[in-house]
C-alpha atoms as a PDB file:
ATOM      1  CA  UNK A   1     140.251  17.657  93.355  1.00  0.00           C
ATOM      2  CA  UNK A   2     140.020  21.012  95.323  1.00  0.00           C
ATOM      3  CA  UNK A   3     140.519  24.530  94.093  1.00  0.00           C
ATOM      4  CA  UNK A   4     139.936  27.923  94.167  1.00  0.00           C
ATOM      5  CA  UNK A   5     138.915  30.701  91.734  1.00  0.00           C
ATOM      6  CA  UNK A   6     140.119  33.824  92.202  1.00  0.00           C
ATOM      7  CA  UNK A   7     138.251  36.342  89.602  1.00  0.00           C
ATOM      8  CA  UNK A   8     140.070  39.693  89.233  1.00  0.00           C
ATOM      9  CA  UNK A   9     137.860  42.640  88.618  1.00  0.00           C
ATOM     10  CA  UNK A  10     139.395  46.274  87.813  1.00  0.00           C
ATOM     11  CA  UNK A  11     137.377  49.329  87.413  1.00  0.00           C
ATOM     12  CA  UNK A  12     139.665  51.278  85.687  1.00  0.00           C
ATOM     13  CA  UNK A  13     139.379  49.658  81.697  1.00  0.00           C
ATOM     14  CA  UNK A  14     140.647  52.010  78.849  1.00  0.00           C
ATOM     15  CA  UNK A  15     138.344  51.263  76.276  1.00  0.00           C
ATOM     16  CA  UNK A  16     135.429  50.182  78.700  1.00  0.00           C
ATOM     17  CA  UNK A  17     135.359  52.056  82.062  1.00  0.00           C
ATOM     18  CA  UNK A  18     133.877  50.584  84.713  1.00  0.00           C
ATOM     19  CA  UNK A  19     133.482  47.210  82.852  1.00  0.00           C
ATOM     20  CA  UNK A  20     132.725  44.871  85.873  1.00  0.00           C
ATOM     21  CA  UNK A  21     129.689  47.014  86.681  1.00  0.00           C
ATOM     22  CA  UNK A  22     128.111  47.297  83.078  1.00  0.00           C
ATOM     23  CA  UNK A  23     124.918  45.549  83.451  1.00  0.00           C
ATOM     24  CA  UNK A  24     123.747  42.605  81.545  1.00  0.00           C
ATOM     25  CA  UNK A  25     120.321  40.591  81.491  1.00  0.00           C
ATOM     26  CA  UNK A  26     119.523  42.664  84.624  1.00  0.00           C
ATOM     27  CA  UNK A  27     123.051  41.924  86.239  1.00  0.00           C
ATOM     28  CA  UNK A  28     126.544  43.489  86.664  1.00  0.00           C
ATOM     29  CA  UNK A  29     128.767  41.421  84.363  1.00  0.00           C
ATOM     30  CA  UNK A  30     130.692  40.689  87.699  1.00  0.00           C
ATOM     31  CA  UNK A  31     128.022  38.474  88.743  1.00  0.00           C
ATOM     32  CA  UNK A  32     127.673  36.393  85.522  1.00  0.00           C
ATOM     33  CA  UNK A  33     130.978  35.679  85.598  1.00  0.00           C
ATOM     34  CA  UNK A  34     130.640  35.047  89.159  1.00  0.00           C
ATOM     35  CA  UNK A  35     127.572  33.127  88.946  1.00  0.00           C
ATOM     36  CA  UNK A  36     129.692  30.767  85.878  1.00  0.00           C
ATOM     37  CA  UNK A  37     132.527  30.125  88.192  1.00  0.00           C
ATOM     38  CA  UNK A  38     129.783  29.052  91.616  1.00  0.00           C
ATOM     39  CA  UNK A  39     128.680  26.400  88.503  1.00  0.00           C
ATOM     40  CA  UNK A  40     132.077  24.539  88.694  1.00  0.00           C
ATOM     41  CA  UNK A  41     133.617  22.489  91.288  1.00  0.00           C
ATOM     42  CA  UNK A  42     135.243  25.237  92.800  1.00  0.00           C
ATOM     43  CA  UNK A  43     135.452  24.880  96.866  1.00  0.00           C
ATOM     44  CA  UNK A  44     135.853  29.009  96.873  1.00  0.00           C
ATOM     45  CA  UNK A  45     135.302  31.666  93.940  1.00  0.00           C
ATOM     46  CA  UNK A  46     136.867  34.900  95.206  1.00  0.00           C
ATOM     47  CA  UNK A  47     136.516  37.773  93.374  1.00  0.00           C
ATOM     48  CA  UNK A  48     139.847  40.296  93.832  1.00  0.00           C
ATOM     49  CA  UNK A  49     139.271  44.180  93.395  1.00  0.00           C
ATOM     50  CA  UNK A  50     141.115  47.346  94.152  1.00  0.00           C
ATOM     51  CA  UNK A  51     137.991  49.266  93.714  1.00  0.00           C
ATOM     52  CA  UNK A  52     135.411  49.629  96.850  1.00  0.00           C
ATOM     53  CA  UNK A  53     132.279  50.113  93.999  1.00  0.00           C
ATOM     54  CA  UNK A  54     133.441  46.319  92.775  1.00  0.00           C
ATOM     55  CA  UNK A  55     133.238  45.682  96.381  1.00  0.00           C
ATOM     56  CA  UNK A  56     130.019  46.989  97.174  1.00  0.00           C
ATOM     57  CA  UNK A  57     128.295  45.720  94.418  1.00  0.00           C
ATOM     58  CA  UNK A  58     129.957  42.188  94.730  1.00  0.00           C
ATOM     59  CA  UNK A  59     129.150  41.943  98.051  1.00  0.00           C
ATOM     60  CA  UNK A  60     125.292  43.046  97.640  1.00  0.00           C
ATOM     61  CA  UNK A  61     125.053  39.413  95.405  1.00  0.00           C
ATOM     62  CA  UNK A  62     127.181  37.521  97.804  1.00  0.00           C
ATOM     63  CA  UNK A  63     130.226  37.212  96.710  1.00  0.00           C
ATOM     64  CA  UNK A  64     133.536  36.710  98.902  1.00  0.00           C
ATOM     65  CA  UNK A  65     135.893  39.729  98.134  1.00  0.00           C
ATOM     66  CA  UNK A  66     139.200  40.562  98.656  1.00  0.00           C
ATOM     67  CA  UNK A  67     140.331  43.637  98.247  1.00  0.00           C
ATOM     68  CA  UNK A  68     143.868  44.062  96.841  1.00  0.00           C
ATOM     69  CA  UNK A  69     146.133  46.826  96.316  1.00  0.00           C
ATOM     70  CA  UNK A  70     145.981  49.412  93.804  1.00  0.00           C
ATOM     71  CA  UNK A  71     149.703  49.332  92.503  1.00  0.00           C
ATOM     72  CA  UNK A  72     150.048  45.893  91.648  1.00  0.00           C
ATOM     73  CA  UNK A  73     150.979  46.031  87.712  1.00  0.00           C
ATOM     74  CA  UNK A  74     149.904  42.844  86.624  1.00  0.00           C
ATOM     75  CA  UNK A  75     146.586  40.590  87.544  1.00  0.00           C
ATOM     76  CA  UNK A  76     149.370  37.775  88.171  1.00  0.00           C
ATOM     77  CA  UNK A  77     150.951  40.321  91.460  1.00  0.00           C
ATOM     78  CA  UNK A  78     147.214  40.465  92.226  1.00  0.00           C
ATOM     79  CA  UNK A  79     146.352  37.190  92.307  1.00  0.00           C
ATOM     80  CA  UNK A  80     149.449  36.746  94.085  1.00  0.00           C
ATOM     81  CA  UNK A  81     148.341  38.898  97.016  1.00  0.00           C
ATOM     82  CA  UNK A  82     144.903  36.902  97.130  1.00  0.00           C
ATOM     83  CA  UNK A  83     146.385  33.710  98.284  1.00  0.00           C
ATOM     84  CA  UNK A  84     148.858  35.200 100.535  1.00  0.00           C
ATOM     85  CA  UNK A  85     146.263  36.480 102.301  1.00  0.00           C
ATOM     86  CA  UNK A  86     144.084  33.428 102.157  1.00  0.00           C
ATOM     87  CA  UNK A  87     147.316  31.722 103.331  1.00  0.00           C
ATOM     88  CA  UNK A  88     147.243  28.723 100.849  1.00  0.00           C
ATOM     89  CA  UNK A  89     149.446  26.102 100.814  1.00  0.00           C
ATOM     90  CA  UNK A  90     151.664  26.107  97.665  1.00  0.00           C
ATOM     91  CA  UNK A  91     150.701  22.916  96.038  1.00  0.00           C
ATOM     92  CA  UNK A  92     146.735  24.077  96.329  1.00  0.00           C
ATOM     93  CA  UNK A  93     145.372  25.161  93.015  1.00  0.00           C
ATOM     94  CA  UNK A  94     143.696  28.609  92.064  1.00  0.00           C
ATOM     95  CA  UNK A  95     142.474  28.832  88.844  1.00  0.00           C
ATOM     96  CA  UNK A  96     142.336  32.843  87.527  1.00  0.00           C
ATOM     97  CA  UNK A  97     139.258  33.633  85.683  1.00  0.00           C
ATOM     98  CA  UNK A  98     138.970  36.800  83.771  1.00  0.00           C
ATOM     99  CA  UNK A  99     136.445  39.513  85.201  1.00  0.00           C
ATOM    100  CA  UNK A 100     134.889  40.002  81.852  1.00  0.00           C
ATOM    101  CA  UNK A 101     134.012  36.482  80.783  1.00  0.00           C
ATOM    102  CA  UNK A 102     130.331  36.435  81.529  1.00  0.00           C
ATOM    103  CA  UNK A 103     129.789  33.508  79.196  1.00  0.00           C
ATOM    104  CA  UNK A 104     132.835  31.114  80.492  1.00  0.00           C
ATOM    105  CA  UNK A 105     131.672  27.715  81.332  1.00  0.00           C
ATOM    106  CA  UNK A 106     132.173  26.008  83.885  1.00  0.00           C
ATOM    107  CA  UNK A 107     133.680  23.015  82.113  1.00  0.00           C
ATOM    108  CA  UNK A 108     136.694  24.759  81.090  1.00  0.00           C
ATOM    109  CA  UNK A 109     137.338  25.997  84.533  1.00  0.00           C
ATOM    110  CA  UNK A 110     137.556  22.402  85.730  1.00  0.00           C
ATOM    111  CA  UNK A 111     139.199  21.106  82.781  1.00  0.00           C
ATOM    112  CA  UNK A 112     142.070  23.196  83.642  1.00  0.00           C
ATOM    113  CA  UNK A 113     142.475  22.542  87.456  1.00  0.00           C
ATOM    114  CA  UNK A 114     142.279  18.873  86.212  1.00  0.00           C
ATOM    115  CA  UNK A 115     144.819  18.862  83.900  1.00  0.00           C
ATOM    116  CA  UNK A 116     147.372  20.993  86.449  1.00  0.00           C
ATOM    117  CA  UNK A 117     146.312  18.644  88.967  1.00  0.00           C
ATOM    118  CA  UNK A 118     147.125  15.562  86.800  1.00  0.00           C
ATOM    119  CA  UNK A 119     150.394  16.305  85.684  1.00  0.00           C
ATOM    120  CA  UNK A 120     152.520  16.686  88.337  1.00  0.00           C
ATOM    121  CA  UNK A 121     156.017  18.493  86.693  1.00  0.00           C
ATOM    122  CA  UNK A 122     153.295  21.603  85.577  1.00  0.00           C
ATOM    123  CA  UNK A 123     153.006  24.343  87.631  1.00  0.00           C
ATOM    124  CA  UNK A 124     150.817  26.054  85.328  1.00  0.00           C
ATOM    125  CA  UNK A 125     147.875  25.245  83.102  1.00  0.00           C
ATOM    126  CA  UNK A 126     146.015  26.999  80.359  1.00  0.00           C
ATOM    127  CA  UNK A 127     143.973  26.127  77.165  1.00  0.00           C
ATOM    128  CA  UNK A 128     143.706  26.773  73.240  1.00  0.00           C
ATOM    129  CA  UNK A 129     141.540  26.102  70.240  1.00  0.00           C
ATOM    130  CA  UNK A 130     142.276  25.913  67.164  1.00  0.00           C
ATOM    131  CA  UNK A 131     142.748  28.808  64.779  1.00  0.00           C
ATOM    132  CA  UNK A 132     140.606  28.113  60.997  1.00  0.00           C
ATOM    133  CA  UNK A 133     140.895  31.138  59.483  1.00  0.00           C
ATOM    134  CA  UNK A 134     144.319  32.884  57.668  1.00  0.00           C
ATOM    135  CA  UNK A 135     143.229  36.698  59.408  1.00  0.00           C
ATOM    136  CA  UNK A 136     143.059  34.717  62.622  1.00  0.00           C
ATOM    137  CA  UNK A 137     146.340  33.063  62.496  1.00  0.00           C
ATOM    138  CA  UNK A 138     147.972  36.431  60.988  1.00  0.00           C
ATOM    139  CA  UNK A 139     146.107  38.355  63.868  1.00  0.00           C
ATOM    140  CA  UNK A 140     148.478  40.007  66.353  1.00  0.00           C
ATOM    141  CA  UNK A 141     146.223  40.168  68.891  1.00  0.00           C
ATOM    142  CA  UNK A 142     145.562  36.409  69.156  1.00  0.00           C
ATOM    143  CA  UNK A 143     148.033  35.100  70.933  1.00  0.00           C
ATOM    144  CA  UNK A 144     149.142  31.501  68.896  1.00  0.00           C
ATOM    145  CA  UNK A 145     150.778  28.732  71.213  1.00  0.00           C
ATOM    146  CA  UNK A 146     152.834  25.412  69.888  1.00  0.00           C
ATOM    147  CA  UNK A 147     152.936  22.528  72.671  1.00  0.00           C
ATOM    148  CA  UNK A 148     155.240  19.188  72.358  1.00  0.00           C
ATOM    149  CA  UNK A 149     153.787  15.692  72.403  1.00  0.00           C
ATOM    150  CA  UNK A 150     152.866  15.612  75.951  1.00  0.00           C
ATOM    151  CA  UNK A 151     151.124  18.694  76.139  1.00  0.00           C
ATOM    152  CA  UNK A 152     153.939  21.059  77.417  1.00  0.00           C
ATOM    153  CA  UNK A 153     153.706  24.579  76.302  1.00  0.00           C
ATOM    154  CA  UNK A 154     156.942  25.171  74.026  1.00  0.00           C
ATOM    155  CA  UNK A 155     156.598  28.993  72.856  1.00  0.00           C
ATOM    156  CA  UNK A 156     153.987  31.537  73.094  1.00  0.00           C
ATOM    157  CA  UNK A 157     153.968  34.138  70.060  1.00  0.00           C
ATOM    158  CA  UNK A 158     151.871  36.896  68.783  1.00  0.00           C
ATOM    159  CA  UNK A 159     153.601  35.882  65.377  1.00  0.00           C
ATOM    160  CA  UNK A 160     151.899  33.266  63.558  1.00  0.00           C
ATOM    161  CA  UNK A 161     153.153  29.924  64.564  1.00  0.00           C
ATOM    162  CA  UNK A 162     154.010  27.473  63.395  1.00  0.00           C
ATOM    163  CA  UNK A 163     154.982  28.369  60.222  1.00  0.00           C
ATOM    164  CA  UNK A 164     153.743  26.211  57.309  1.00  0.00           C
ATOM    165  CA  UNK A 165     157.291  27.174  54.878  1.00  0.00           C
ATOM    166  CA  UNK A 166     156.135  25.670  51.769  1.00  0.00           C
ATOM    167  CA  UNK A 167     152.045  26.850  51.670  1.00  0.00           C
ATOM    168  CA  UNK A 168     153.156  30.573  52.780  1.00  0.00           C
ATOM    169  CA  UNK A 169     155.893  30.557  50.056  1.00  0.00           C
ATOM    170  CA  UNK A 170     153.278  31.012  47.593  1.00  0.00           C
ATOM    171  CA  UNK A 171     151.705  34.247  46.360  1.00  0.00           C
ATOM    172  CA  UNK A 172     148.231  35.075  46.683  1.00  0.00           C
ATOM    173  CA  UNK A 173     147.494  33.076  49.633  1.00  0.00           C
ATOM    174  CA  UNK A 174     144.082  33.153  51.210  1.00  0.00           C
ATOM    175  CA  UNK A 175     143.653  30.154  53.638  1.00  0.00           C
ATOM    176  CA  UNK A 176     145.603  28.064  55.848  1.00  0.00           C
ATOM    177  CA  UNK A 177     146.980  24.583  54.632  1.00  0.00           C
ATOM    178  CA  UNK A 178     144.857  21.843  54.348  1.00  0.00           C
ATOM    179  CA  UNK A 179     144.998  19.939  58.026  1.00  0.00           C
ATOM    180  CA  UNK A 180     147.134  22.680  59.295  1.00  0.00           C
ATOM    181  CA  UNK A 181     147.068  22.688  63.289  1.00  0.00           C
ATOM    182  CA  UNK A 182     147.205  25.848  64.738  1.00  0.00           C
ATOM    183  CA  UNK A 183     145.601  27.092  68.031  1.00  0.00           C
ATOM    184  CA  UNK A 184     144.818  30.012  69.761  1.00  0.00           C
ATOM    185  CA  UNK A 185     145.741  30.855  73.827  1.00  0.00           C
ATOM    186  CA  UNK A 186     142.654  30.944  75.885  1.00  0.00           C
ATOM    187  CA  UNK A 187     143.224  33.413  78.576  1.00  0.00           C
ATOM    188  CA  UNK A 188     141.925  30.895  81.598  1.00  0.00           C
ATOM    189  CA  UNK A 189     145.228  29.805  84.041  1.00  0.00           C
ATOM    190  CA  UNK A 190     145.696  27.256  86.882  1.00  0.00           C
ATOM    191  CA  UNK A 191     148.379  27.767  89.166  1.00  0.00           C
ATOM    192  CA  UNK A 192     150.330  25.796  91.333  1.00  0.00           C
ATOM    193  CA  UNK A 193     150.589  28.614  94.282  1.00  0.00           C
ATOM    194  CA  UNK A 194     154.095  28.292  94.982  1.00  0.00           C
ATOM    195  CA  UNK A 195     154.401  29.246  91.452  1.00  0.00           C
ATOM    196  CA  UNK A 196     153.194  32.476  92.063  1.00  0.00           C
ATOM    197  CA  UNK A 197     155.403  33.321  94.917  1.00  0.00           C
ATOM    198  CA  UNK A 198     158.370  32.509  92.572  1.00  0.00           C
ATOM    199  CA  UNK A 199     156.812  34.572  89.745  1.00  0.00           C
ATOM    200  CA  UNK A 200     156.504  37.860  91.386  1.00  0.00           C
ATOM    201  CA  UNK A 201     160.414  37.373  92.788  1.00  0.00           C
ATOM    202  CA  UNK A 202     160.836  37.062  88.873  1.00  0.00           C
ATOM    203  CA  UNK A 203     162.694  40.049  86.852  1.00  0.00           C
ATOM    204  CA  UNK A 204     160.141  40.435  83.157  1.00  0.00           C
ATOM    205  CA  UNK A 205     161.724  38.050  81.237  1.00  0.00           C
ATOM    206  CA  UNK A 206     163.260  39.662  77.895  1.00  0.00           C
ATOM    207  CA  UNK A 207     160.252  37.528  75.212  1.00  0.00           C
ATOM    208  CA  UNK A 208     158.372  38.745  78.004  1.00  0.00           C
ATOM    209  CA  UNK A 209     158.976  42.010  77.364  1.00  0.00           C
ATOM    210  CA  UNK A 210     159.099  41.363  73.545  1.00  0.00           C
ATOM    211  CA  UNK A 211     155.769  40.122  73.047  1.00  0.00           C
ATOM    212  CA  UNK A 212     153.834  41.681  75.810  1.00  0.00           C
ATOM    213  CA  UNK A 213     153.087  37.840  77.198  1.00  0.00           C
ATOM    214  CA  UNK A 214     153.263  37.136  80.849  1.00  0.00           C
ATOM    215  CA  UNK A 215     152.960  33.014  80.432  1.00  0.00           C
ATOM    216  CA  UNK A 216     156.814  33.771  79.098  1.00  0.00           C
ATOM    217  CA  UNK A 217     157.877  34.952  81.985  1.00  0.00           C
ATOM    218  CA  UNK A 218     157.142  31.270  83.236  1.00  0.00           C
ATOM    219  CA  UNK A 219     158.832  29.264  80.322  1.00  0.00           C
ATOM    220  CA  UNK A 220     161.563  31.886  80.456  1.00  0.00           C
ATOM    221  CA  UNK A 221     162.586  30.621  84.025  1.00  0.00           C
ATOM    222  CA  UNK A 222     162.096  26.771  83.407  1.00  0.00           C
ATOM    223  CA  UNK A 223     159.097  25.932  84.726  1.00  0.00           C
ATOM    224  CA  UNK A 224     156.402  23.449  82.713  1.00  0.00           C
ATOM    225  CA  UNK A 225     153.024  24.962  81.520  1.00  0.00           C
ATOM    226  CA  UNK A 226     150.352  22.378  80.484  1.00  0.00           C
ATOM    227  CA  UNK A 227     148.225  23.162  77.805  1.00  0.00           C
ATOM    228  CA  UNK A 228     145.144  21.598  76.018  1.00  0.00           C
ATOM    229  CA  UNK A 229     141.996  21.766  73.519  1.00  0.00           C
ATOM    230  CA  UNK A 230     139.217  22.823  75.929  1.00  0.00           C
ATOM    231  CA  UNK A 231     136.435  20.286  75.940  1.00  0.00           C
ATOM    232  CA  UNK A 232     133.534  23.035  75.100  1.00  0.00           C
ATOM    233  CA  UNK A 233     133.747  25.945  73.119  1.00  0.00           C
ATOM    234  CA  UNK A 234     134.675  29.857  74.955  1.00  0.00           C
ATOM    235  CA  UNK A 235     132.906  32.632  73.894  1.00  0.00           C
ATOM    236  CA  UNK A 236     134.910  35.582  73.767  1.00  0.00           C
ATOM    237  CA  UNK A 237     135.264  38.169  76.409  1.00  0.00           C
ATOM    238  CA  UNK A 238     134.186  41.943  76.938  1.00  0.00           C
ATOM    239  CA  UNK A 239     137.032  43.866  75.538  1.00  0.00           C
ATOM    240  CA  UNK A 240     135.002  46.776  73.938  1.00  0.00           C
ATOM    241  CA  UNK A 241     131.113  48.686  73.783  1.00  0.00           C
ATOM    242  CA  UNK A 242     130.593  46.180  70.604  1.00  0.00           C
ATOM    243  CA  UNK A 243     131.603  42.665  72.863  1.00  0.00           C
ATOM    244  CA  UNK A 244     128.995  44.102  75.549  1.00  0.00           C
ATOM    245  CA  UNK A 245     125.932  44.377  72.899  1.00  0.00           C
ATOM    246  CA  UNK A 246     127.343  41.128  71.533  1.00  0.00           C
ATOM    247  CA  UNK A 247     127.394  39.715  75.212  1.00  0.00           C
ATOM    248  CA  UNK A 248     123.700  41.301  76.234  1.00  0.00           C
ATOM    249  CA  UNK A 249     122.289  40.307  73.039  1.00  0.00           C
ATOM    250  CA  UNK A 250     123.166  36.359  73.831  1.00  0.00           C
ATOM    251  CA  UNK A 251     121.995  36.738  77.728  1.00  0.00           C
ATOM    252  CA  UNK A 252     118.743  38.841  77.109  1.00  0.00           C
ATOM    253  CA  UNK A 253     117.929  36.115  74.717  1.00  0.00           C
END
């Protein structure tokens, strides 16, 4: 199996600026995440910036970078632009991992180039877990996924699905349902790369647009996203200050 990763690494962050270059255990996060993806069976990690600081810094730890554009208005256009300009073929596989998953292992990123590469009507691949707590599942900022027999994504939702009629019915309720199966979207993709130069040919699909979730935009138009349990636990990502003294207190350790 051969693929690339393709890491994606903004400066500009809302609620953390200049989140790639925060440092961690003595490191930019950049270069943990890097350093996680160099651990997989990756034949390339790239990491794709619009920022020359990202570059600089990336560069100093010896990292390939790409520099991309600064108008593109998803990470999907970005990562688009990376393998047009590595010129890949459009049944090679990139796999996108975030820029602020220092703590992402390895086995997940193989996992999911394995599973795109083994099914061969995907042109997509992601993963899940599953969701144990009621706040969790009525969270709107964990995205919930449902997935048929064969491990095709059917919906994405930041509604909690499925919906268990008769246990929510009832008043008062504090838990899910006894062997309920519910599972949250991991934000980890493999692509197919002529998938990407049909997605950004793609209007925003109306759910899309609904629910503020990309992967739609992919269902939306037909085409098959695998998804599956990863194999290892993910630790969440940076997001805010409190996920970076979460993240340095685990590393520093």
């Amino acid at each position: 199996m051969n693929f690339t990763v393709v890491i994606p690494a903004r400066y500009a962050s809302t609620r953390l600026p200049a989140k790639p270059l925060k440092e961690i255990a003595g490191k930019p996060m950049i270069q943990h995440v890097y350093e996680r993806a160099r651990e997989s069976l990756a034949a390339k990690v790239i990491i794709a910036t619009d920022d020359e600081r990202i570059e600089i810094v990336a560069k100093k730890f010896g990292a390939e970078v790409c520099m991309t554009s600064v108008d593109h208005t998803s990470g999907t256009d970005r990562l688009h632009e990376v393998v047009k300009k590595l010129g890949l073929g459009n049944d090679e596989i990139v796999v996108n991992v975030q820029g602020d998953e220092p703590l992402i292992p390895a086995a997940v990123i193989n996992q999911v180039a394995q599973n795109l590469a083994s099914m061969a009507d995907a042109s997509m691949a992601t993963l899940s877990e599953p969701i144990h707590s009621l706040s969790d599942f009525r969270n709107p900022n964990i995205v919930k996924v449902v997935s048929d027999v064969n491990g095709r994504a059917l919906y994405f939702s930041r509604a909690p699905i499925p919906w268990a009629r008769d246990h929510f019915a009832a008043a008062d309720i504090t838990d899910l349902p006894a062997n309920f199966i519910a599972q949250r979207h991991i934000g980890i993709y493999a692509y197919r790369v002529g998938l990407l130069h049909k997605f950004v040919t793609w209007a925003p699909a109306p759910l899309e647009k609904i629910e503020s979730l990309e992967q739609l935009r992919v269902i939306w138009n037909g085409q098959v996203i695998h998804i599956a349990e990863a194999l290892v636990p993910v630790p969440g990502g940076v997001d805010t200050e409190d996920d970076l003294q979460r993240v340095k207190l685990l590393l520093e350790k």
